[in-house]
Protein backbone atom coordinates (compact mmCIF):
# COMPACT_ATOMS: atom_id res chain seq x y z
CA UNK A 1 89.34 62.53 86.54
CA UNK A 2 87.67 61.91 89.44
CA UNK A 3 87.61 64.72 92.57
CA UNK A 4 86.53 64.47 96.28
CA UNK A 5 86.65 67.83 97.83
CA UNK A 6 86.54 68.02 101.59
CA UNK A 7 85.87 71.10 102.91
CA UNK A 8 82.70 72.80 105.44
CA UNK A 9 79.92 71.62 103.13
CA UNK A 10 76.89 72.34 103.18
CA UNK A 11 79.13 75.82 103.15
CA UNK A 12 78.59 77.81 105.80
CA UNK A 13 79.41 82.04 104.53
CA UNK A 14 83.15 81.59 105.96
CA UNK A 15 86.84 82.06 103.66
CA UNK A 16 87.69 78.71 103.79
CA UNK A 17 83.76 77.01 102.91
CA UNK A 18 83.35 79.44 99.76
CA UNK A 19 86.77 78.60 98.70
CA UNK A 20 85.98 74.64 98.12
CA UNK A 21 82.77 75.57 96.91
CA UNK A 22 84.10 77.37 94.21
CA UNK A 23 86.38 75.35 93.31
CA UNK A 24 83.54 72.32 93.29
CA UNK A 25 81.30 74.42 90.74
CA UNK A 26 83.95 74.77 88.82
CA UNK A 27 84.88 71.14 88.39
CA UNK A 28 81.49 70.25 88.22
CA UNK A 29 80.76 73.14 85.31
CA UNK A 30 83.83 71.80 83.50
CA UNK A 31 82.71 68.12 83.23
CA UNK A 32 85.08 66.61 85.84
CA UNK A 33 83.40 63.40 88.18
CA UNK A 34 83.42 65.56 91.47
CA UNK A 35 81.18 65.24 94.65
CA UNK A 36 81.72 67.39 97.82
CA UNK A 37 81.48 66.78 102.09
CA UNK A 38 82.35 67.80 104.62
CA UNK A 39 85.69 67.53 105.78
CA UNK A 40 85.36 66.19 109.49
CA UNK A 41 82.73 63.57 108.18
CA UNK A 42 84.38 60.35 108.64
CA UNK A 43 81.59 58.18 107.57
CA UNK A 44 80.73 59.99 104.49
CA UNK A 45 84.27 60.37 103.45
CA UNK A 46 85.07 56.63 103.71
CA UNK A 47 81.21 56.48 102.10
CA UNK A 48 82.47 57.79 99.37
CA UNK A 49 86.27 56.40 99.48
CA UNK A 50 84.64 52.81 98.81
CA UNK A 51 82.07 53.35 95.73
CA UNK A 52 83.45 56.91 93.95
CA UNK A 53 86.93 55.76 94.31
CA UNK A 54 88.35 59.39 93.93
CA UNK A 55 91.85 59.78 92.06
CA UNK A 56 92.25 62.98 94.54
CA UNK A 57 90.95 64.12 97.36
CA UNK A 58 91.38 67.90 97.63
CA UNK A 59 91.03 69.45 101.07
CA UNK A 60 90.81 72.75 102.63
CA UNK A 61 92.33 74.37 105.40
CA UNK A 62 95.33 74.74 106.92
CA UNK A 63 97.91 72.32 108.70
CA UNK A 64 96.16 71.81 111.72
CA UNK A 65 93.15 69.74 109.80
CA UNK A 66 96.06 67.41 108.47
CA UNK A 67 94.13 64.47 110.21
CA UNK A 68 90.81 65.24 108.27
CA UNK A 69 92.51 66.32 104.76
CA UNK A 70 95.87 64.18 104.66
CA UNK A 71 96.20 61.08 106.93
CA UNK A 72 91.72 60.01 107.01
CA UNK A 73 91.96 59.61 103.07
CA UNK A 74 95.60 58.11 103.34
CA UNK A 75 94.10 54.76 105.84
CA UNK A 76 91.95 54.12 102.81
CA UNK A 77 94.70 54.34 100.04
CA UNK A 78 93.26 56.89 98.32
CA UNK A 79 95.24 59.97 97.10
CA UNK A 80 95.41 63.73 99.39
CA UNK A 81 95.86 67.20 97.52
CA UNK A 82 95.25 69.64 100.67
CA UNK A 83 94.78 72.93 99.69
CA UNK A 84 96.18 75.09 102.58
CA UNK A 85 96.22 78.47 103.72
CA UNK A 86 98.97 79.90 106.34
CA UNK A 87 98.13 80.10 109.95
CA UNK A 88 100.90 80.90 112.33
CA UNK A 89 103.33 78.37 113.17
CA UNK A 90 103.45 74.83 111.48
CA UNK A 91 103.57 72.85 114.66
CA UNK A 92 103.20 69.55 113.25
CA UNK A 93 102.94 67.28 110.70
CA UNK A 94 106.13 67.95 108.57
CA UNK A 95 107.08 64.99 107.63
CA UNK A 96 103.45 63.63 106.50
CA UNK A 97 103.20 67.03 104.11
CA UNK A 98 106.98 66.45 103.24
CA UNK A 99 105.95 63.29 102.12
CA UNK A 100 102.51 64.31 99.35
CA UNK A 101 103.24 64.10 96.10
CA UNK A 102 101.29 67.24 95.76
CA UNK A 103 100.60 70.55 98.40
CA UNK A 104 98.07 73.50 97.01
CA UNK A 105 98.69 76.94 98.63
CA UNK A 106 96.81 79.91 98.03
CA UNK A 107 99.45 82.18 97.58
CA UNK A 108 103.51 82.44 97.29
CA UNK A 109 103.64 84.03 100.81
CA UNK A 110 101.78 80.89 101.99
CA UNK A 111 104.53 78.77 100.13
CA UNK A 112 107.06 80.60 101.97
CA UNK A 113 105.62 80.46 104.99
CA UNK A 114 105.74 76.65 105.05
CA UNK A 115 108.98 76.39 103.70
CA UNK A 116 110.26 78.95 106.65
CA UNK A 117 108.71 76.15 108.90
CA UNK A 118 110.53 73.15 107.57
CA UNK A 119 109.20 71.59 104.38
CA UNK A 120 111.16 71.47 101.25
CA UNK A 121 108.13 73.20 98.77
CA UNK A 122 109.21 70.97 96.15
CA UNK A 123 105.38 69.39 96.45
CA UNK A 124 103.67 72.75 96.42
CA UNK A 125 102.34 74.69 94.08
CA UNK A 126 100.27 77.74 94.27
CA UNK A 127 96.79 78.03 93.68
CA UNK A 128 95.13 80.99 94.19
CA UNK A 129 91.32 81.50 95.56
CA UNK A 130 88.59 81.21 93.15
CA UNK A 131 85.63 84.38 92.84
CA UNK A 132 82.71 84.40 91.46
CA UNK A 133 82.83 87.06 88.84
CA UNK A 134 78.61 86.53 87.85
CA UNK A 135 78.00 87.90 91.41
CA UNK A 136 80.53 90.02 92.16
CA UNK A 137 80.42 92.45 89.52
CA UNK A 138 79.54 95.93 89.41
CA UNK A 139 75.64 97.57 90.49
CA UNK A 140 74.74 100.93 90.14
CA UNK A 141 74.45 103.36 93.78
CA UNK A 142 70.62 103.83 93.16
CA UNK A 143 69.72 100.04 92.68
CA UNK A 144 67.50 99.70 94.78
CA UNK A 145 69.44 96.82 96.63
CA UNK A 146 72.44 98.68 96.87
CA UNK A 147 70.96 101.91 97.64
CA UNK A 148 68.58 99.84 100.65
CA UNK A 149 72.23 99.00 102.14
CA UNK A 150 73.53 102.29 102.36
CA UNK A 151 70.04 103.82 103.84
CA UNK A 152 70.28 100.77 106.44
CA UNK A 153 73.75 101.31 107.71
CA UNK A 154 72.92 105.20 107.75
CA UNK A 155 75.73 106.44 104.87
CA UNK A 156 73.77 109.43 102.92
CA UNK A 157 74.03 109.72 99.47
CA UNK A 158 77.01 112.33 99.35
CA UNK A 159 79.03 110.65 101.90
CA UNK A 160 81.86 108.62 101.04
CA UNK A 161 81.60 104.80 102.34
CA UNK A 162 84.91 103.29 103.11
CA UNK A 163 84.34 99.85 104.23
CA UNK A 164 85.85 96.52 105.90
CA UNK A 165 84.98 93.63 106.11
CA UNK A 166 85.83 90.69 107.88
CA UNK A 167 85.46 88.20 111.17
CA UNK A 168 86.73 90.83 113.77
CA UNK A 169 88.07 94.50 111.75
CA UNK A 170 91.50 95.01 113.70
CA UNK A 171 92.93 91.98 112.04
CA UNK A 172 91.70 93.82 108.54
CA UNK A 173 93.92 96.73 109.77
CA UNK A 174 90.69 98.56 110.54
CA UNK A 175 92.63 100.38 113.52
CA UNK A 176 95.39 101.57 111.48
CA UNK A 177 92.22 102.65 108.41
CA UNK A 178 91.07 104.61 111.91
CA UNK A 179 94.01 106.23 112.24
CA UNK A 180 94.54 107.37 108.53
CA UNK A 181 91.17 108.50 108.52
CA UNK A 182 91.76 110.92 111.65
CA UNK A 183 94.84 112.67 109.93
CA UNK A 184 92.49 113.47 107.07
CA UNK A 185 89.45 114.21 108.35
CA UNK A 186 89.00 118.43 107.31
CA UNK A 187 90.88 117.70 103.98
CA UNK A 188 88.69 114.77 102.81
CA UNK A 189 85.11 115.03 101.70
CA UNK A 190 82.11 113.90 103.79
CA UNK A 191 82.66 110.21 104.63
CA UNK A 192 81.70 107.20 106.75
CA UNK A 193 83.58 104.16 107.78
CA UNK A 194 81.90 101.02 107.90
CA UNK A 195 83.28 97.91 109.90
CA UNK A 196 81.04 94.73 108.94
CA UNK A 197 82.40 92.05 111.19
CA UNK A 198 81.04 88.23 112.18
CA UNK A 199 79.16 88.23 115.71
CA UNK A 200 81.21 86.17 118.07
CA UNK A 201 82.42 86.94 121.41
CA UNK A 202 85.83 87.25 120.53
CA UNK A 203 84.70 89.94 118.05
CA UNK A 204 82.64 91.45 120.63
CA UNK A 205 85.45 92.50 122.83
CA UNK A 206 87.32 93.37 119.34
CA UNK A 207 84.91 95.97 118.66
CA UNK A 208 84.81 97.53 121.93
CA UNK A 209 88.21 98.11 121.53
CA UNK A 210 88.04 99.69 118.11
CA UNK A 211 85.55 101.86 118.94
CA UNK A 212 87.08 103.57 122.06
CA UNK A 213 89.81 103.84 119.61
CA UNK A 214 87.51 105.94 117.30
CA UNK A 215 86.46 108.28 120.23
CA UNK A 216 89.71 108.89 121.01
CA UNK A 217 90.41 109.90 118.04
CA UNK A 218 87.78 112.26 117.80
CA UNK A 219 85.56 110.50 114.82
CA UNK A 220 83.67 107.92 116.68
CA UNK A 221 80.37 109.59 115.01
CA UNK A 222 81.42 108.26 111.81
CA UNK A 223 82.94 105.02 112.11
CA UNK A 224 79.70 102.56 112.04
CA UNK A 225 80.24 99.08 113.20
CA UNK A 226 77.75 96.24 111.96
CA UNK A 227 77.59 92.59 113.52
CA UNK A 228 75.20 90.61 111.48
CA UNK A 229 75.68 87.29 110.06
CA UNK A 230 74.86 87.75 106.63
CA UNK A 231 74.72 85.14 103.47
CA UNK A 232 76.88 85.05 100.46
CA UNK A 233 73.43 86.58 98.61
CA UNK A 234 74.21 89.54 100.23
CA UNK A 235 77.94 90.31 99.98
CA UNK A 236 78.24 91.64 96.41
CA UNK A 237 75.86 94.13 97.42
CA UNK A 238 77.34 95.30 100.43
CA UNK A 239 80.81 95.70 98.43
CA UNK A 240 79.11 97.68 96.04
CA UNK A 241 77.62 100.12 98.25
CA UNK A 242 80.89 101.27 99.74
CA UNK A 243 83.27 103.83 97.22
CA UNK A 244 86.82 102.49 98.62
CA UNK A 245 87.51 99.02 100.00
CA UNK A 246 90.12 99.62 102.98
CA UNK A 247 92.11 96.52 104.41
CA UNK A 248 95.68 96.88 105.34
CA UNK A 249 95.58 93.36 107.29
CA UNK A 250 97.38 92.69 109.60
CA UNK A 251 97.76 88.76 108.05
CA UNK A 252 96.18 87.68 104.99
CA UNK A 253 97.33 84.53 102.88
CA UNK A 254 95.20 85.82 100.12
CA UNK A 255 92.72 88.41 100.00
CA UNK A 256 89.47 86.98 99.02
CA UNK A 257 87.46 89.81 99.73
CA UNK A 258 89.70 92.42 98.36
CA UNK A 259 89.86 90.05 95.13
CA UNK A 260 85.85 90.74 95.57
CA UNK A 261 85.45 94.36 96.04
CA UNK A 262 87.95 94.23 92.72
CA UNK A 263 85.60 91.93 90.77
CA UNK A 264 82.76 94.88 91.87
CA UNK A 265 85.19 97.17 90.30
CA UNK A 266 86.08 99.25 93.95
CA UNK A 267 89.40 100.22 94.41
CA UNK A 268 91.29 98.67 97.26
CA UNK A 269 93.49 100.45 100.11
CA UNK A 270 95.37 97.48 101.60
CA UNK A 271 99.04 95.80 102.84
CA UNK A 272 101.94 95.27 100.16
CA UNK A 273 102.99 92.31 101.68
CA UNK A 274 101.80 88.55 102.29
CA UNK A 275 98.92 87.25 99.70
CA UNK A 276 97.93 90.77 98.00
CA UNK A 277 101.37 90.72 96.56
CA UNK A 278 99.92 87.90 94.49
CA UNK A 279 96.36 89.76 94.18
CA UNK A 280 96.64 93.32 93.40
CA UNK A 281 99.17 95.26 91.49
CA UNK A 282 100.18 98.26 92.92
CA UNK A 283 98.66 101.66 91.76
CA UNK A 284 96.59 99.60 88.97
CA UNK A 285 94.05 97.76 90.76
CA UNK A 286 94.94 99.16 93.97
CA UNK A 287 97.11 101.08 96.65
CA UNK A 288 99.38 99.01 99.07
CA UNK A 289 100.80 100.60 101.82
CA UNK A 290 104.55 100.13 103.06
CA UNK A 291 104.97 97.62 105.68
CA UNK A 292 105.44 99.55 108.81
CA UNK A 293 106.22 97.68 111.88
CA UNK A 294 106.12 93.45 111.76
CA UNK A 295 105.08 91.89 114.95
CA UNK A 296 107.57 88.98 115.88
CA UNK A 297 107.70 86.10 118.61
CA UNK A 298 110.16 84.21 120.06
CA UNK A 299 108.20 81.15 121.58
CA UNK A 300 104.42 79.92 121.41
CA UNK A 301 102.44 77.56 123.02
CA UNK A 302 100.92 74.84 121.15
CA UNK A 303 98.59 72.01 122.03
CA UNK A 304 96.18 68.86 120.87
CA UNK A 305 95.15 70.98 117.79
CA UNK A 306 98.95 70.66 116.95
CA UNK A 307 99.15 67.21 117.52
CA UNK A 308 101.64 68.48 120.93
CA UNK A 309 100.40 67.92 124.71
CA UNK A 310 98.21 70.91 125.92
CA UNK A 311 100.32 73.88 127.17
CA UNK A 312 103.65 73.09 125.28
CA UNK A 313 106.51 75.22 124.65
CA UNK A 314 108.14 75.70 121.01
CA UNK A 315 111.08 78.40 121.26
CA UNK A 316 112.31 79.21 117.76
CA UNK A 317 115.91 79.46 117.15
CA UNK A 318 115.37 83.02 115.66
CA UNK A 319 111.81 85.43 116.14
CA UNK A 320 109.06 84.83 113.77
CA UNK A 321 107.16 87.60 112.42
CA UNK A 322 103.27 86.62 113.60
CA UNK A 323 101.35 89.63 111.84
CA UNK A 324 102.20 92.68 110.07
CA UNK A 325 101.15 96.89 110.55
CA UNK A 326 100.85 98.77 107.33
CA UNK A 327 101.86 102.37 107.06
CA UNK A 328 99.14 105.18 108.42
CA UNK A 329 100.58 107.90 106.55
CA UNK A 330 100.39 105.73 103.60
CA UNK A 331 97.15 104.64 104.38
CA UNK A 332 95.91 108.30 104.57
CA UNK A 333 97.79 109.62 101.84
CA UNK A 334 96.11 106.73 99.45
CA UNK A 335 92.63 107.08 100.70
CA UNK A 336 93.19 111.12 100.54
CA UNK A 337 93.70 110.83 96.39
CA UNK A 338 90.45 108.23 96.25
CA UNK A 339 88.27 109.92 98.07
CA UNK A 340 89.46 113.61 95.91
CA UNK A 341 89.24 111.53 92.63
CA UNK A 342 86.42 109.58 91.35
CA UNK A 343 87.58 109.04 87.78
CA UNK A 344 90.49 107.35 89.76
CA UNK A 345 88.52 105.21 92.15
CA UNK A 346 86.50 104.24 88.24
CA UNK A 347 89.83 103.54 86.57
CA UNK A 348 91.45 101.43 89.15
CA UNK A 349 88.11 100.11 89.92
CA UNK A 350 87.94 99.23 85.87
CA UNK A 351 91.65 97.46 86.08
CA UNK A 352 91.01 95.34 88.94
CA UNK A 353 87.74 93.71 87.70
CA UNK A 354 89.88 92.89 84.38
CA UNK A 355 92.59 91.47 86.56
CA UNK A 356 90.40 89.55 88.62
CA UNK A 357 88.28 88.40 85.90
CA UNK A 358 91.09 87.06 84.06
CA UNK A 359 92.98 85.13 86.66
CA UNK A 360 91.13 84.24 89.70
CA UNK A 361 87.73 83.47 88.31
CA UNK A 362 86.59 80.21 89.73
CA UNK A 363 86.11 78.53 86.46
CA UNK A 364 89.47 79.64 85.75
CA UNK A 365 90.76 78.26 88.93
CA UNK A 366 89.43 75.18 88.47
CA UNK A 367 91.20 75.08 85.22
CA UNK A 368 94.80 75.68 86.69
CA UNK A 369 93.72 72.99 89.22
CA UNK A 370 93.16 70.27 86.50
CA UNK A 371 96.02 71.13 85.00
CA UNK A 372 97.93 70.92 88.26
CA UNK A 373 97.04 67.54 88.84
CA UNK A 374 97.70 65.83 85.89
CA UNK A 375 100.70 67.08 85.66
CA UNK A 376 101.55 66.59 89.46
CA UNK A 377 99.75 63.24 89.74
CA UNK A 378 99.45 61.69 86.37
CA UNK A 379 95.73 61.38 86.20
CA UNK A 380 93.78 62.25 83.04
């Protein structure tokens, strides 16, 4: 078999770059003909359309990069897997993705998501998100790499680290964490809250906006916000310095870093809904919290990235739910039994390494994807 995978290569610390990375080291460690580029690269692609002659060409994104993952590879005959991820409203391109012999999605939520929007989902199967189980595994608190992060972000050695992570926190649910974390405060041991988000303006005025939140609430001296860009290198340790992992997001097709604070053997506070359905099993490898309010549209505007004219309209014939709010009180009660319980946090911690380990390594991964194909495609 012979693989092209398009994705943001050289990979840049993102979801969506360490996701095709993965799953190219894991072809690659398994003996499969596979090369990588990135996925906007016309030249290269075609470059390697000509002489590697690829019997797929696995992509990923989402629907919107249809013209770099589906229709560039299809003008030069050669076969396109995407591999997509769920991002709002599919806009466009039903009847090309109707049309694949094959569709990856990274989680049964996804699948829904794109059959709620008009295709069939007899083409798609789910794949989920490959991790890296030789670097994201457990450290100790006082190696010295773990303990440097903790004396850096300014989390003593008997507080409690809850942490989030992710491009802006809100979208991780870190308000509704916030909130929990308030109703708790004088029955919970010492603790800090640490938001590590991407810098971006967008995230900028995000964070403003959380924090006035946290003074409101009356614990803005121990919610600690961090905007560095940091390296894959650095994530495992990061995960490993905090005690819980807390992200009730608001929409998440997947879960890759609560599939990572897992692999480090942290238990997770998050969402029972969407991907971590899929990811974590409730009161084993983590806590979910009931879905308390969904957020629902009736129209959006859509534009060139859609393949539509800038500024139009799409009304749907009934709303669609956009984003999702978990529970505070379950959010508190869960986080209220961690923080009171290590042997907990150590068991559930335990279980979701096992889990993780066993299903959504990326060697693993790469596996089900093989086996995917041929069976989809007919290739050997």
């Amino acid at each position: 078999m012979k693989v092209l995978v398009l994705y943001d290569y050289p990979p840049s610390p993102g979801g969506l770059a360490t996701q095709g990375d993965l799953l190219y080291r894991g072809l690659k460690e398994m003996g499969v003909d596979v090369y990588p580029v990135n996925f906007e690269s016309a030249q290269e692609k075609e470059w390697y359309y000509r002489w590697f002659k690829p019997d797929a060409v696995v992509g990923i994104g989402y629907w919107g990069h249809t013209p770099h993952l589906v229709m560039h590879p299809q003008r030069y005959g050669v076969t396109p897997v995407p591999w997509l991820v769920a991002d709002g409203y599919i806009a466009n391109y039903r009847e090309i993705l109707e049309s694949l012999p094959l569709i990856l999605v990274t989680s049964e939520w996804v699948k829904k998501v794109y059959i709620r929007d008009g295709l069939s989902g007899n083409n798609i199967e789910v794949l989920p998100v490959g991790c890296d189980t030789d670097s994201f595994r457990p450290y100790d608190k006082k190696d010295p790499k773990v303990a440097a992060i903790r004396q850096a972000i300014g989390v003593s050695e008997d507080e409690m680290m809850i942490l989030t992570i992710g491009g802006d926190a809100a979208s991780k649910g870190a308000q509704e964490v916030m909130q929990a974390l308030a109703l708790i405060d004088n029955k919970a041991p010492a603790w800090k809250y640490v938001c590590k988000v991407w810098p971006q303006p967008r995230t900028e005025q995000q964070n403003l906006s959380d924090l006035q939140l946290a003074t409101q609430l009356g614990i803005e001296k121990k919610v600690i916000y961090t905007t560095n860009r940091i390296s894959r290198n650095f994530m495992p340790y990061l995960i490993d310095a905090c005690d819980i992992y807390a992200a009730p997001s608001r929409l998440e097709g997947f879960g890759m870093i609560q599939v990572e604070a897992n692999a480090c053997e942290k238990p997770v506070v998050s969402i029972n809904a969407m991907g971590l359905l899929d990811t974590m099993i409730q009161g084993k490898t983590a806590y979910l919290a009931d879905v308390a309010q969904e957020i629902t549209i009736r129209e959006t505007i859509v534009g060139t990235e859609s393949g539509f004219q800038p500024g139009s309209k799409v009304v749907f014939k009934e709303p669609r739910v956009v984003d999702y709010r978990a529970s505070i009180h379950d959010i508190a009660k869960y986080l209220l039994e961690l923080m009171n319980n290590p042997d907990l946090c150590r068991k559930m911690g335990a279980a979701g390494r096992e889990r993780v380990v066993e299903n959504f390594n990326y060697k693993v991964v790469a596996k089900k994807f093989v086996d995917i194909v041929q069976k989809r495609l007919g290739v050997n």
